[in-house]
C-alpha atoms as a PDB file:
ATOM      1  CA  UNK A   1      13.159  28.550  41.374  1.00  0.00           C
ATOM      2  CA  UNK A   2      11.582  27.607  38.053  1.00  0.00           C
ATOM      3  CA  UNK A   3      13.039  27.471  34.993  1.00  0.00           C
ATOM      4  CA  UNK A   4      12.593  30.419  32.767  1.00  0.00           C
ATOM      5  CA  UNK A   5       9.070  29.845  31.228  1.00  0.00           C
ATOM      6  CA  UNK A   6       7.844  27.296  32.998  1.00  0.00           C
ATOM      7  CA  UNK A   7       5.696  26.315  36.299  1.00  0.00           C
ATOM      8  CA  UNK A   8       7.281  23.541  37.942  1.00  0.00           C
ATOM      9  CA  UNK A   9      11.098  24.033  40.161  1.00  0.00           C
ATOM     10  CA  UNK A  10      13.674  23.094  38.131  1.00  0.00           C
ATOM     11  CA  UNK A  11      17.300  22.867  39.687  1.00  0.00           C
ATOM     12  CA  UNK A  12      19.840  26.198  39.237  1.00  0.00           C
ATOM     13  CA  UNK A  13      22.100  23.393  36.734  1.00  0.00           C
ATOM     14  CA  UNK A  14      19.093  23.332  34.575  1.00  0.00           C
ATOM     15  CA  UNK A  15      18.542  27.141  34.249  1.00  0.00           C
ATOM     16  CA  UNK A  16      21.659  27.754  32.873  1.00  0.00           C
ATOM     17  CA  UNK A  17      22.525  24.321  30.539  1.00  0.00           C
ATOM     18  CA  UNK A  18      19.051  24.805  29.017  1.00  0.00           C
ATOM     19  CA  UNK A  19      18.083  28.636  29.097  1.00  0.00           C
ATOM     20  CA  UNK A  20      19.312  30.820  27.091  1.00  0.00           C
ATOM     21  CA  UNK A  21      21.054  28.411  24.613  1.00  0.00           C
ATOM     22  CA  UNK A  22      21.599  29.461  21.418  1.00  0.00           C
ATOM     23  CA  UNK A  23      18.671  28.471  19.194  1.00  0.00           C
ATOM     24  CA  UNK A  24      16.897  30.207  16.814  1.00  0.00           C
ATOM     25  CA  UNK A  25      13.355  28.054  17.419  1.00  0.00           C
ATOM     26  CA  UNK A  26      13.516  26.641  20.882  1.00  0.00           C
ATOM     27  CA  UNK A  27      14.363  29.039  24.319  1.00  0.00           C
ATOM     28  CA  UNK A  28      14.451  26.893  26.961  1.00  0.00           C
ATOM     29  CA  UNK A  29      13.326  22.834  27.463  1.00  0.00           C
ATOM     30  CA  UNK A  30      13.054  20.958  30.676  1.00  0.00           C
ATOM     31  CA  UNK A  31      12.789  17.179  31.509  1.00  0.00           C
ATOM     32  CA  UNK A  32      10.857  15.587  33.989  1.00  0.00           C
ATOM     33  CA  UNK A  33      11.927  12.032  34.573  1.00  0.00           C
ATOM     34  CA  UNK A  34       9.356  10.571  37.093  1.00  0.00           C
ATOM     35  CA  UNK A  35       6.560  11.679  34.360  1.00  0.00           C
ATOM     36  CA  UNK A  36       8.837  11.206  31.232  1.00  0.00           C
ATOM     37  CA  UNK A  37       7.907  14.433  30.166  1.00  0.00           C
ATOM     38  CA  UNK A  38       9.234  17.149  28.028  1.00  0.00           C
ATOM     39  CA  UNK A  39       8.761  20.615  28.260  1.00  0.00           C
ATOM     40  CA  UNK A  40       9.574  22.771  25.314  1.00  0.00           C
ATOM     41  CA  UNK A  41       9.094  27.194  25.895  1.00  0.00           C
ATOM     42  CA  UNK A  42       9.721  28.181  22.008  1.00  0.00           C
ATOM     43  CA  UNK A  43      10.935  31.512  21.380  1.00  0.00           C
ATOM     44  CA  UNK A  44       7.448  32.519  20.391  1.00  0.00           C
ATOM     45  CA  UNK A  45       6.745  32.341  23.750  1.00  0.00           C
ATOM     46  CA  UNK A  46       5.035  29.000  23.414  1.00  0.00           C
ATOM     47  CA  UNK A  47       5.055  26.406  25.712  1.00  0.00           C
ATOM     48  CA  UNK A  48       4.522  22.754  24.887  1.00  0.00           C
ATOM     49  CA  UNK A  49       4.871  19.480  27.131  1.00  0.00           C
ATOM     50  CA  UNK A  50       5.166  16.351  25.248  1.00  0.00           C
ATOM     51  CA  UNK A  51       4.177  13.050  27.283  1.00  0.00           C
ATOM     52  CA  UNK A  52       6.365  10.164  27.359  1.00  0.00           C
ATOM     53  CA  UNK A  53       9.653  11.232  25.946  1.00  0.00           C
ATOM     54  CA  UNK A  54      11.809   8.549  27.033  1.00  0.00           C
ATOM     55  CA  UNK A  55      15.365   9.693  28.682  1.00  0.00           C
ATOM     56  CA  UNK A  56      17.445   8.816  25.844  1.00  0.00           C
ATOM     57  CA  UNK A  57      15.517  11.033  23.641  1.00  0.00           C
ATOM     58  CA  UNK A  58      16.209  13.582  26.072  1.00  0.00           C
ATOM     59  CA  UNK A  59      19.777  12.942  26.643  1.00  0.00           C
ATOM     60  CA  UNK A  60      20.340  12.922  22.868  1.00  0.00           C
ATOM     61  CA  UNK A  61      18.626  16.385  22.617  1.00  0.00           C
ATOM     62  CA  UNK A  62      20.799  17.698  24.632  1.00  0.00           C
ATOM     63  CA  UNK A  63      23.863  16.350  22.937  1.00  0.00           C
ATOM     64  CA  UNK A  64      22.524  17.568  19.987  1.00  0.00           C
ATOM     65  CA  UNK A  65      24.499  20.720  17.891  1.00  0.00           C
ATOM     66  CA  UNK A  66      20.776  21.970  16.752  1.00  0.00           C
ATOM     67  CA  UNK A  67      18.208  21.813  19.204  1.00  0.00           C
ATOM     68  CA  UNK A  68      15.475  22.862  16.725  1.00  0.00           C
ATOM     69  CA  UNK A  69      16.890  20.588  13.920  1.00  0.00           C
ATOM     70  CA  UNK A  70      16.874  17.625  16.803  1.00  0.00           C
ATOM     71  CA  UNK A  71      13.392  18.675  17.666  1.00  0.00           C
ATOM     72  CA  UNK A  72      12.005  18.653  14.132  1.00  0.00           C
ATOM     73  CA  UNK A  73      13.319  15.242  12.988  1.00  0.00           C
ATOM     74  CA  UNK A  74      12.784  13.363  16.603  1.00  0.00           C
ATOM     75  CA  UNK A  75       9.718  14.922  19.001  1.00  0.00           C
ATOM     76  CA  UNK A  76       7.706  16.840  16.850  1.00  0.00           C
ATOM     77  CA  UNK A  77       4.754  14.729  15.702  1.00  0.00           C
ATOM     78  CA  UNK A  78       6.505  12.094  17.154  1.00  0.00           C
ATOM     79  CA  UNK A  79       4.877  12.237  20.538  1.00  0.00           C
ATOM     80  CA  UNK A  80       1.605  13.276  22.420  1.00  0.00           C
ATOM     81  CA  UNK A  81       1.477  16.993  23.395  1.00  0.00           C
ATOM     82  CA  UNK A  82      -0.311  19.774  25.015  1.00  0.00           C
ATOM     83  CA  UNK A  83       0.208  23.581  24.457  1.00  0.00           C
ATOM     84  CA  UNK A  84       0.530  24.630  27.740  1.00  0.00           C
ATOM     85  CA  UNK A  85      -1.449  28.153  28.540  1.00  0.00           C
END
């Protein structure tokens, strides 16, 4: 099953920690540690993977009270992307 959004399997703990979370800017996001890559499905219905996010970035996202505000100050322009299709 793949998370909501996006292509690749992500496990059923994942759906529901980072789906549906409440966040005005970001829907969903999902971490891929063997690439070190973050996936980010916006609620505008885009979908961005940003390349070489290390974990601790990741893990402090998710700790974080405001995903978008975390997102803003700590990924965006920060790292390499792609807006996925």
């Amino acid at each position: 099953m793949a998370a909501p959004g996006f292509k690749d399997p992500a496990p059923p703990e994942l759906l529901l920690r980072y789906a549906g979370m409440p966040s005005t800017v970001i829907r969903a996001f999902h971490y891929h540690a063997a690439q070190r890559r973050l996936e980010i499905l916006f609620r505008t219905g885009r979908r961005y993977s940003y390349d070489n996010v290390p974990p601790d970035t990741f893990e402090a996202m998710k700790a974080a009270f405001s995903k978008g505000a975390f997102f803003n100050a700590h990924i965006r322009d920060k790292y390499r992307y792609v807006r996925d299709a």
